[in-house]
C-alpha atoms as a PDB file:
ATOM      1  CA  UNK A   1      26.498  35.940  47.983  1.00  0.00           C
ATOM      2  CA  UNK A   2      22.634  35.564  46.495  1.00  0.00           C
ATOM      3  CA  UNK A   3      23.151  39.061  45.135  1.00  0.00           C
ATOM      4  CA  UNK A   4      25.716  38.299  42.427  1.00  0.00           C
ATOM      5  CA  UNK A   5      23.873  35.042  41.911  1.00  0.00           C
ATOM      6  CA  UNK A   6      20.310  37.554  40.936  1.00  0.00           C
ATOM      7  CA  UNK A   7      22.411  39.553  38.830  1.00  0.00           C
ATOM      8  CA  UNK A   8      24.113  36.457  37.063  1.00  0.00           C
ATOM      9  CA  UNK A   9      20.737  34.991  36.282  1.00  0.00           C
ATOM     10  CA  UNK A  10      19.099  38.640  35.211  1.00  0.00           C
ATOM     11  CA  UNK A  11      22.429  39.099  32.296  1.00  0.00           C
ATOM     12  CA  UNK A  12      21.716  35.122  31.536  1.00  0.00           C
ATOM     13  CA  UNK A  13      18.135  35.599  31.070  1.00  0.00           C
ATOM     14  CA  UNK A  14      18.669  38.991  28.865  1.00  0.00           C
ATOM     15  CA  UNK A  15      20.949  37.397  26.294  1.00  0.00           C
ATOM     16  CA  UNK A  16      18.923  34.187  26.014  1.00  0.00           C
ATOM     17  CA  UNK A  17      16.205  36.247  25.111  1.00  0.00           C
ATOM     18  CA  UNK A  18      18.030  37.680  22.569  1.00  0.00           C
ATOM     19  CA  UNK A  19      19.573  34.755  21.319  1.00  0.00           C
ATOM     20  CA  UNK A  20      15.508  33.270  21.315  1.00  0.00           C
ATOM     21  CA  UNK A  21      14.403  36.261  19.500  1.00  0.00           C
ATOM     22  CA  UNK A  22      12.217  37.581  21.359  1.00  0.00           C
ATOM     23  CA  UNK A  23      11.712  41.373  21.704  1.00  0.00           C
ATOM     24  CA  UNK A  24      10.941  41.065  25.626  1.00  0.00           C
ATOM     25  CA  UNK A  25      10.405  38.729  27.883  1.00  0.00           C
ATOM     26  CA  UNK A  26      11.247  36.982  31.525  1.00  0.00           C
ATOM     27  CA  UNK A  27      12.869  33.799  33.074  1.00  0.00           C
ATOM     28  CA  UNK A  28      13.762  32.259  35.837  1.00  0.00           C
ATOM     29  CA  UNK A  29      16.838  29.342  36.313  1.00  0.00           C
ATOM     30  CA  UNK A  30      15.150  26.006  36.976  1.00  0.00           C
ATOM     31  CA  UNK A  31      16.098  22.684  38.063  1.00  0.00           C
ATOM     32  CA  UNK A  32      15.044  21.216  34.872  1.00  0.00           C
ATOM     33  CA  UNK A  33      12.683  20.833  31.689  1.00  0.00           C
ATOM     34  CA  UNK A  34      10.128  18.737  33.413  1.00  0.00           C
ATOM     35  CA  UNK A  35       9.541  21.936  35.736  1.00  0.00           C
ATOM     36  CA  UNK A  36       9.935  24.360  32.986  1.00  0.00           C
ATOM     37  CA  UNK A  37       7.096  22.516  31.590  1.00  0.00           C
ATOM     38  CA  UNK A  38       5.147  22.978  34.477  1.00  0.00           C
ATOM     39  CA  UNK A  39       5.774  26.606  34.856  1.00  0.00           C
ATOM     40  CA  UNK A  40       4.859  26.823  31.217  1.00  0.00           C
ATOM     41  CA  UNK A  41       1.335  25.136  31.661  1.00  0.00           C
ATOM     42  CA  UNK A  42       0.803  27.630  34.897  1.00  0.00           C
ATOM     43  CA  UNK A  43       1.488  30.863  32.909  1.00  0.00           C
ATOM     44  CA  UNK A  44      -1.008  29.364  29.727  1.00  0.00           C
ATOM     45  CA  UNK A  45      -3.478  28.790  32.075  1.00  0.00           C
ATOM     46  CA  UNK A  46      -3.400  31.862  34.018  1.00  0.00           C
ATOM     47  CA  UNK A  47      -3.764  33.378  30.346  1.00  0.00           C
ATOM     48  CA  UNK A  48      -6.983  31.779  30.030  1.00  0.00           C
ATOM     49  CA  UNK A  49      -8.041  32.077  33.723  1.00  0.00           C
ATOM     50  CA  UNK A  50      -6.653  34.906  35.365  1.00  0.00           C
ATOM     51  CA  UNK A  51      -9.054  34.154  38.534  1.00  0.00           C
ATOM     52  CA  UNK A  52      -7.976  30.659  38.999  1.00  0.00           C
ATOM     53  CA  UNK A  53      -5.760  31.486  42.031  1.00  0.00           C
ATOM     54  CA  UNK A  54      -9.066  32.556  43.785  1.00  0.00           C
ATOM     55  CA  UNK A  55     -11.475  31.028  42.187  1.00  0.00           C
ATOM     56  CA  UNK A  56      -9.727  27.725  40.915  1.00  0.00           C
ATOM     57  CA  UNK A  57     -11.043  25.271  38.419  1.00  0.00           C
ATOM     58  CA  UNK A  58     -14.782  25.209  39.841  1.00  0.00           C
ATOM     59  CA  UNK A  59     -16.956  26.120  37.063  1.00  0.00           C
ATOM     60  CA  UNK A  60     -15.045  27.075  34.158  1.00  0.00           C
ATOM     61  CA  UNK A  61     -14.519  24.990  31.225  1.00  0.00           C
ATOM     62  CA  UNK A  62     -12.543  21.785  30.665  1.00  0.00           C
ATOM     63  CA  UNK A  63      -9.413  22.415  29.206  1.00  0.00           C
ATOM     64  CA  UNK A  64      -7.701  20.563  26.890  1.00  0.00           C
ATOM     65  CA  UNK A  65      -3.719  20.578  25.983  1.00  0.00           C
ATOM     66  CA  UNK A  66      -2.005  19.134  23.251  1.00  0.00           C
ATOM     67  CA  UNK A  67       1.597  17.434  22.739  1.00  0.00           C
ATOM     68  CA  UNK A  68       2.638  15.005  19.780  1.00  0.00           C
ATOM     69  CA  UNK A  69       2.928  11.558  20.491  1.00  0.00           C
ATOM     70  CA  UNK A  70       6.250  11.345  20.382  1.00  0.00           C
ATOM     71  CA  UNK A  71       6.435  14.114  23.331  1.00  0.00           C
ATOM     72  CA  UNK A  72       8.569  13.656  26.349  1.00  0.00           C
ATOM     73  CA  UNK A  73       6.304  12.405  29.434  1.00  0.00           C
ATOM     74  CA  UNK A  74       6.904  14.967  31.483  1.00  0.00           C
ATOM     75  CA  UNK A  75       4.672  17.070  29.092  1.00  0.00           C
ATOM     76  CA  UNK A  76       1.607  15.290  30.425  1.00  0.00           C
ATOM     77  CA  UNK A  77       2.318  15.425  34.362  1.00  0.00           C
ATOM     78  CA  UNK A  78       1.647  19.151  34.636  1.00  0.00           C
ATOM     79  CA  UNK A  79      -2.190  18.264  33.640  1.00  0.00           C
ATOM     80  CA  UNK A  80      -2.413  15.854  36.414  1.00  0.00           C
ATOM     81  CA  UNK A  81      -0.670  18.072  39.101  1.00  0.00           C
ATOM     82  CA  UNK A  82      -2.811  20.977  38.109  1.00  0.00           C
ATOM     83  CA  UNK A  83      -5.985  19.926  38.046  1.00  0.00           C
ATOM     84  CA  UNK A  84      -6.817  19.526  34.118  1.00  0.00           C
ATOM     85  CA  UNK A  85      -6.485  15.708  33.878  1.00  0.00           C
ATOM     86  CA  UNK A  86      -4.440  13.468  31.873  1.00  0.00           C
ATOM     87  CA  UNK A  87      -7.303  12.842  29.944  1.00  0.00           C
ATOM     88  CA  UNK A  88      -7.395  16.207  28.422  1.00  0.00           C
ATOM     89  CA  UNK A  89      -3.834  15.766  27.111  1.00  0.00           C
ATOM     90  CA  UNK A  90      -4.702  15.246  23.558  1.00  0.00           C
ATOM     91  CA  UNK A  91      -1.716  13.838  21.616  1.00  0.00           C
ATOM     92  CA  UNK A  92      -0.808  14.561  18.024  1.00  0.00           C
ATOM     93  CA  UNK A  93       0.199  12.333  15.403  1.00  0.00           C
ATOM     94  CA  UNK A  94       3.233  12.350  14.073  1.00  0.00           C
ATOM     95  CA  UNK A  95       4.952  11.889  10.342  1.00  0.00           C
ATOM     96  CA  UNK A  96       7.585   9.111   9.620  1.00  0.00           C
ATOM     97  CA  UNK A  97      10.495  11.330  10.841  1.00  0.00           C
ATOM     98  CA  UNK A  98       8.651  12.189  14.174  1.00  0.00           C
ATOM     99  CA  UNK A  99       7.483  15.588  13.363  1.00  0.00           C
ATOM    100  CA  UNK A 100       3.875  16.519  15.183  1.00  0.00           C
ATOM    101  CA  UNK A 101       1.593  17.145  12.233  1.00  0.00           C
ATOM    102  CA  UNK A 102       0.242  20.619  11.747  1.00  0.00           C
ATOM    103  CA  UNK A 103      -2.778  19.335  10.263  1.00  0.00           C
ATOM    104  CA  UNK A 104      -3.688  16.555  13.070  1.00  0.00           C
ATOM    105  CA  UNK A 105      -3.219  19.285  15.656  1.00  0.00           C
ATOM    106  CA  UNK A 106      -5.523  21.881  13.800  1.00  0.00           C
ATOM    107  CA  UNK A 107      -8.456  18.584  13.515  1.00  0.00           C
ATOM    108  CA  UNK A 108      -8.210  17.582  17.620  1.00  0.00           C
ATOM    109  CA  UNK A 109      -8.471  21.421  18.115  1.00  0.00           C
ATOM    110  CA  UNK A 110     -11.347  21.700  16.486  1.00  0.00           C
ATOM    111  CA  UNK A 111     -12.911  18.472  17.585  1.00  0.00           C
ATOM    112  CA  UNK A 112     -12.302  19.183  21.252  1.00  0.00           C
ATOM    113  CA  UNK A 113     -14.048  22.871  20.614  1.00  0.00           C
ATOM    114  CA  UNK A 114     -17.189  21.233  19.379  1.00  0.00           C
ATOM    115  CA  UNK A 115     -16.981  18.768  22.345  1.00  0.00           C
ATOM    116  CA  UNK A 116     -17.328  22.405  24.326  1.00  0.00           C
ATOM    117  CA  UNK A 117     -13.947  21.942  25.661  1.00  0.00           C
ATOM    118  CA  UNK A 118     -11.193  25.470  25.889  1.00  0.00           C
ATOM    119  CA  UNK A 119      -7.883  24.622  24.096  1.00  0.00           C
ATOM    120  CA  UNK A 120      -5.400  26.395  25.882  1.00  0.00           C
ATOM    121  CA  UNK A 121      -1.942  25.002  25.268  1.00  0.00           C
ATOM    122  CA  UNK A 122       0.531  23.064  22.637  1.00  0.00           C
ATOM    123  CA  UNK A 123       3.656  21.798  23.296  1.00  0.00           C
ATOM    124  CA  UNK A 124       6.018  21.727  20.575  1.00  0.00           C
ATOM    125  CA  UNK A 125       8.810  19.532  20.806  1.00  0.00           C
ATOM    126  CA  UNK A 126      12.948  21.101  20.060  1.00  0.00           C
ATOM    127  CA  UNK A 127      14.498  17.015  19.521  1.00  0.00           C
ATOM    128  CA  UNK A 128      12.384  14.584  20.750  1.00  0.00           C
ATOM    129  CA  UNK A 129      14.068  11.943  23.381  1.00  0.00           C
ATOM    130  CA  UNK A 130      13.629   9.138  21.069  1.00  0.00           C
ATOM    131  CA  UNK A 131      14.025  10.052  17.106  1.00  0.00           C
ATOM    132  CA  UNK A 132      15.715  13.706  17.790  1.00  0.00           C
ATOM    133  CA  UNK A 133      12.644  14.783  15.597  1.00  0.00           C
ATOM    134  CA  UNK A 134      12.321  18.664  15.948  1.00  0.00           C
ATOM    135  CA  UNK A 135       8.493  19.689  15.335  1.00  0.00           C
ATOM    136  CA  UNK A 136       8.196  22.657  12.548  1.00  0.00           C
ATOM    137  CA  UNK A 137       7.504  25.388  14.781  1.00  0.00           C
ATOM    138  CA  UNK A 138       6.597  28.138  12.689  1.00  0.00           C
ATOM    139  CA  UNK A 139       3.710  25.674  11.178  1.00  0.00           C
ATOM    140  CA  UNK A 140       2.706  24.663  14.725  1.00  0.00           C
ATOM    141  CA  UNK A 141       2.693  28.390  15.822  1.00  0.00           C
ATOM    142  CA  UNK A 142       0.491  29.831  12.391  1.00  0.00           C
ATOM    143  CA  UNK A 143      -2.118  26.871  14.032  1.00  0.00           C
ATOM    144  CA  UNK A 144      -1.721  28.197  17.648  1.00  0.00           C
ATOM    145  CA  UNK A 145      -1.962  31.728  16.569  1.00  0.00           C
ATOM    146  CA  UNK A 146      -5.465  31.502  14.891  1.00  0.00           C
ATOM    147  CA  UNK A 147      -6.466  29.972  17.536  1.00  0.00           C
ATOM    148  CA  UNK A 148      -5.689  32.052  20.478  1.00  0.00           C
ATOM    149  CA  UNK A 149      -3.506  29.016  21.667  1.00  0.00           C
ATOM    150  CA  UNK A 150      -0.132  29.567  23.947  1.00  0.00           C
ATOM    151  CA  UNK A 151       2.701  27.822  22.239  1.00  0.00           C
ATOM    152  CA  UNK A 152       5.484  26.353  24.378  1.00  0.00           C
ATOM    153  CA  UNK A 153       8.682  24.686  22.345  1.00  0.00           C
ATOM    154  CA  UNK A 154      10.191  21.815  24.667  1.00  0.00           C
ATOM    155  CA  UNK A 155      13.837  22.799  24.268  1.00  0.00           C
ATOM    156  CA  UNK A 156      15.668  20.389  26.978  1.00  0.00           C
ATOM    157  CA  UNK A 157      17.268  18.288  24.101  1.00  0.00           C
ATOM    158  CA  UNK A 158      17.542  20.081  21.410  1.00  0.00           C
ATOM    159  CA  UNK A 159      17.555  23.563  22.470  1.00  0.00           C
ATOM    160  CA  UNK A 160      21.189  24.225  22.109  1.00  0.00           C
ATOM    161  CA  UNK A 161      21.087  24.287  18.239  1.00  0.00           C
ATOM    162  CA  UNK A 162      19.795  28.213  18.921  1.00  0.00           C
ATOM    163  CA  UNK A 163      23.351  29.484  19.272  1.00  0.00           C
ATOM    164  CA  UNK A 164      24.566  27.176  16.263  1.00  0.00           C
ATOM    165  CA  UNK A 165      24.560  28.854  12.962  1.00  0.00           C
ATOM    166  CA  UNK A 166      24.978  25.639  10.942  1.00  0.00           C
ATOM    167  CA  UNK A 167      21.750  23.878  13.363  1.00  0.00           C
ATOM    168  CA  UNK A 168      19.477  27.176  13.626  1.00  0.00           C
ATOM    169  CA  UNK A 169      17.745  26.140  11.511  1.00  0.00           C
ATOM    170  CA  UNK A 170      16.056  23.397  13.028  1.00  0.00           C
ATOM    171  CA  UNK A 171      14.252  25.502  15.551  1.00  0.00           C
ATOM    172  CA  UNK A 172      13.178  28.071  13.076  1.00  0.00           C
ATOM    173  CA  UNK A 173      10.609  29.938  14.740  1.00  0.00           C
ATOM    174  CA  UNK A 174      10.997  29.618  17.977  1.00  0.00           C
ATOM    175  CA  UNK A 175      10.519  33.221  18.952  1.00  0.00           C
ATOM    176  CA  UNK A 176       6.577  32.508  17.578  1.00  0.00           C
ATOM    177  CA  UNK A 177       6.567  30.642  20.848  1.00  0.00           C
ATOM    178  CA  UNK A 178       4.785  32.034  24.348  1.00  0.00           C
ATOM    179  CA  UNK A 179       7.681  29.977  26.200  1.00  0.00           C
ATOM    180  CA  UNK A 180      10.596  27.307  26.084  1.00  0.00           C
END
């Protein structure tokens, strides 16, 4: 029976790539967006550190992620379970509707570089648990872009408004992102 249950997930996997954006790409099912955020933090960091499943954290530098304040928690716990620290989650202020600002997350990027620290990961946030904010990706992603910065979109709340054509909008840009 685990056969038809591969090629369920493979067809799955396909058209929610399409309906992302994306040209390629992979997934896997998963118990939940607390993991996916996990998994999400392993593949950044294996961007920046291919060696680190030999090598590990020994001697490299500190990195630092970044989430907006208004982030769900289980953004942080991948930094403790992996060996960056919950200290080097860096969180972003937010505007009066609960957007991360662009702006703030460019600053702490730049601060934590001079502080000799490696930026390596931002979570943006698809409707935050509290407000149902939904964090202007494309802005976030022209930030992450310049600097060399994987981009994940948190899309257990509000991810759903993909396959709406009246919400779409609110998670314009989404394909910018390294992972959801």
């Amino acid at each position: 029976i685990a056969p038809v249950f591969i090629l369920m997930e493979d067809v799955i996997i396909k058209r929610m790539i399409n309906i992302i954006g994306w040209e390629n790409g992979d997934g896997i099912f998963s118990p939940g967006g607390s993991i996916n955020n996990l998994y999400s933090v392993m593949l950044a960091r294996h961007k920046v550190m291919p060696d680190v499943k030999h090598n590990g954290l020994r001697g490299f530098q500190q990195l630092v992620m970044f989430q907006s304040k208004q982030a769900h928690y289980s953004n942080k716990r991948p930094a403790a379970i992996l060996g960056i620290g919950l200290n080097n989650c860096i969180d972003i202020d937010v505007d009066e509707r609960g957007h991360m600002k662009p702006g703030d997350l460019e600053l702490k990027i730049l601060q934590s570089k001079l502080e000799g620290k490696v930026p390596f990961y931002v979570t943006a946030t698809a409707g935050t648990t509290v407000r149902g904010a939904f964090d202007e990706i494309i802005k976030i992603s022209e930030v992450c872009k310049k600097y060399g910065i994987w981009l994940h979109v948190d899309a257990a709340w509000g991810g759903a408004v993909m396959m709406s054509q009246k919400h779409r909008h609110l998670v314009a840009g989404i394909e910018m992102s390294d992972s959801l």
